[in-house]
Protein backbone atom coordinates (compact mmCIF):
# COMPACT_ATOMS: atom_id res chain seq x y z
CA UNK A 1 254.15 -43.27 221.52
CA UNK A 2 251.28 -41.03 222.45
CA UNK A 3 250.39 -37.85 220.75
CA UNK A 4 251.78 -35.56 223.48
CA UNK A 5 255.07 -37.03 223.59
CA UNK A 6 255.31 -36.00 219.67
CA UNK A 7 254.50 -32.78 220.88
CA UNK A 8 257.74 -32.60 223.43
CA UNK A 9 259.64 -34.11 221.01
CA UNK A 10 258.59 -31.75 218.27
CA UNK A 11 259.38 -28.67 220.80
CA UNK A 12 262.58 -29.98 221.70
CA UNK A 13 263.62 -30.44 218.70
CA UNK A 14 264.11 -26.96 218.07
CA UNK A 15 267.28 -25.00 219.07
CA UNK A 16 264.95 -21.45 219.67
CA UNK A 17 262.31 -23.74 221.98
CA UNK A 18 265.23 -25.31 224.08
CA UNK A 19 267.14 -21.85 224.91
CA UNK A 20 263.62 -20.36 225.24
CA UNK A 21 263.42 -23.02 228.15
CA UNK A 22 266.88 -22.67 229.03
CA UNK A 23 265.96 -19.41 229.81
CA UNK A 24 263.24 -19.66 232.06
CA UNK A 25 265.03 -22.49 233.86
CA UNK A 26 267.40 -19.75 234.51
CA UNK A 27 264.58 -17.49 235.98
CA UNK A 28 261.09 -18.23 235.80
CA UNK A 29 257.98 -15.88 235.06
CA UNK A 30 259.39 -13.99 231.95
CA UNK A 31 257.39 -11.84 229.60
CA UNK A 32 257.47 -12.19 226.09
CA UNK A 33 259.70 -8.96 225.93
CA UNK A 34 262.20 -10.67 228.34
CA UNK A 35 262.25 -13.78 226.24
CA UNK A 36 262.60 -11.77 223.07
CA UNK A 37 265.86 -9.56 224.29
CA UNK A 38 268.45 -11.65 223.44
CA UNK A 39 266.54 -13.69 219.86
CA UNK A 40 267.38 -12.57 216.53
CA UNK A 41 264.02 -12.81 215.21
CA UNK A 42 260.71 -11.14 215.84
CA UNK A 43 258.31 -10.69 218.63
CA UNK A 44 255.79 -13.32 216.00
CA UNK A 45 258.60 -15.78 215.88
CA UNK A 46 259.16 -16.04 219.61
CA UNK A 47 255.48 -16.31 219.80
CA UNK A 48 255.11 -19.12 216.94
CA UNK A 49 257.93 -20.89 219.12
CA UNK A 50 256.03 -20.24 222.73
CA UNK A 51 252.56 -21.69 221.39
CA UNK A 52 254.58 -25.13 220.47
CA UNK A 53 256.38 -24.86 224.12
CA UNK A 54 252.83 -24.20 225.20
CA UNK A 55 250.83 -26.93 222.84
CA UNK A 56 253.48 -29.59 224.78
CA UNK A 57 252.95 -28.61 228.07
CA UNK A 58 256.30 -26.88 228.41
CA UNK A 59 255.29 -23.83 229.63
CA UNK A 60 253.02 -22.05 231.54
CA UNK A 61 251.10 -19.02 231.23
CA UNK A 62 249.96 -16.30 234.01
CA UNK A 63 247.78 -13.38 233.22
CA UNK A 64 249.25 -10.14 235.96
CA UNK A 65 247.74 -6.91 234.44
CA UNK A 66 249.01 -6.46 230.44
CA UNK A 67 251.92 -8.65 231.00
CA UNK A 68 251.76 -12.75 230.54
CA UNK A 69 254.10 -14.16 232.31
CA UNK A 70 255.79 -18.03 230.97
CA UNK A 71 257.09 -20.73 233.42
CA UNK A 72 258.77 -23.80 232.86
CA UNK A 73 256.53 -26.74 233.27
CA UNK A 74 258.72 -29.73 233.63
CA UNK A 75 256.61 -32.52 233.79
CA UNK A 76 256.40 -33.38 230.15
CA UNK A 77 259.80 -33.51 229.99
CA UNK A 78 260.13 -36.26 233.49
CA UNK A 79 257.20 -37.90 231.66
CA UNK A 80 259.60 -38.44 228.32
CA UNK A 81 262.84 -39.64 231.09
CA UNK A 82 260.96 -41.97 232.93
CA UNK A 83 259.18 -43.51 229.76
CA UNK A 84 262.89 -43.38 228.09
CA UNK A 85 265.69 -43.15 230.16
CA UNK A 86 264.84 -44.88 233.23
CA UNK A 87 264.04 -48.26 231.33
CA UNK A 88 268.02 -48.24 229.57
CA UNK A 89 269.41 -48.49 232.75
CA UNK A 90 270.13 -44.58 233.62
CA UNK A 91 272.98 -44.89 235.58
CA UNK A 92 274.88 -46.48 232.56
CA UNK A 93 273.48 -43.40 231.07
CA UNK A 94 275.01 -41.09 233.78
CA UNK A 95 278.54 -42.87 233.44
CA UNK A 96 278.58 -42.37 229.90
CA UNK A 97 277.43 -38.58 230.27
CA UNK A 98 279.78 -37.86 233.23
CA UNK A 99 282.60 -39.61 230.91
CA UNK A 100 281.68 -37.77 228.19
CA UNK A 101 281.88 -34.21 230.18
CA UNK A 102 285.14 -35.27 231.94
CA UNK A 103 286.86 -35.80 228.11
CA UNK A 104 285.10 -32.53 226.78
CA UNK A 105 286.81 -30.73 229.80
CA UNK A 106 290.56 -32.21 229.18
CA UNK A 107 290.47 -31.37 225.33
């Protein structure tokens, strides 16, 4: 395993980093004060937990006047699916998952 696949698995391995991403999935360009809104923790600890997004290759940064803006950069994270998912046969993987859902949804 390389270093910068420790370094997405590391950042998804947190519950903060994956909402964080969940969140600009959702909409794209954020500040840090839009990222911040709806965290329990400080403007530093959303920071601490962008840097690691950041160090991956997660996300993005734009410079537009005082603000920085984040985007979601997915390609670390098709890197880690075709190295890992692809190879076990995903659509065994996709039956399982869409299995899975269908039981969660009938509970």
């Amino acid at each position: 395993m390389t270093d910068d696949d420790d370094l997405v698995f590391k950042a998804l391995a947190d519950p903060t980093r994956r909402h964080l991403l969940d969140r600009l999935f959702e909409r794209d360009g954020l500040t840090l004060t839009e990222l911040e809104s709806d965290l329990a923790m400080t403007r530093f600890g959303v920071m601490k937990h962008l840097r690691v997004l950041e160090d991956a290759g997660l996300v993005a940064t734009r410079r537009q006047g005082r603000e920085k803006l984040h985007f979601l950069s997915p390609v670390p994270i098709r890197l880690i699916h075709d190295r890992w998912i692809s190879k076990y046969a995903e659509h065994r993987v996709a039956a399982l998952a869409d299995l899975k859902h269908e039981l969660e949804e009938t509970a």
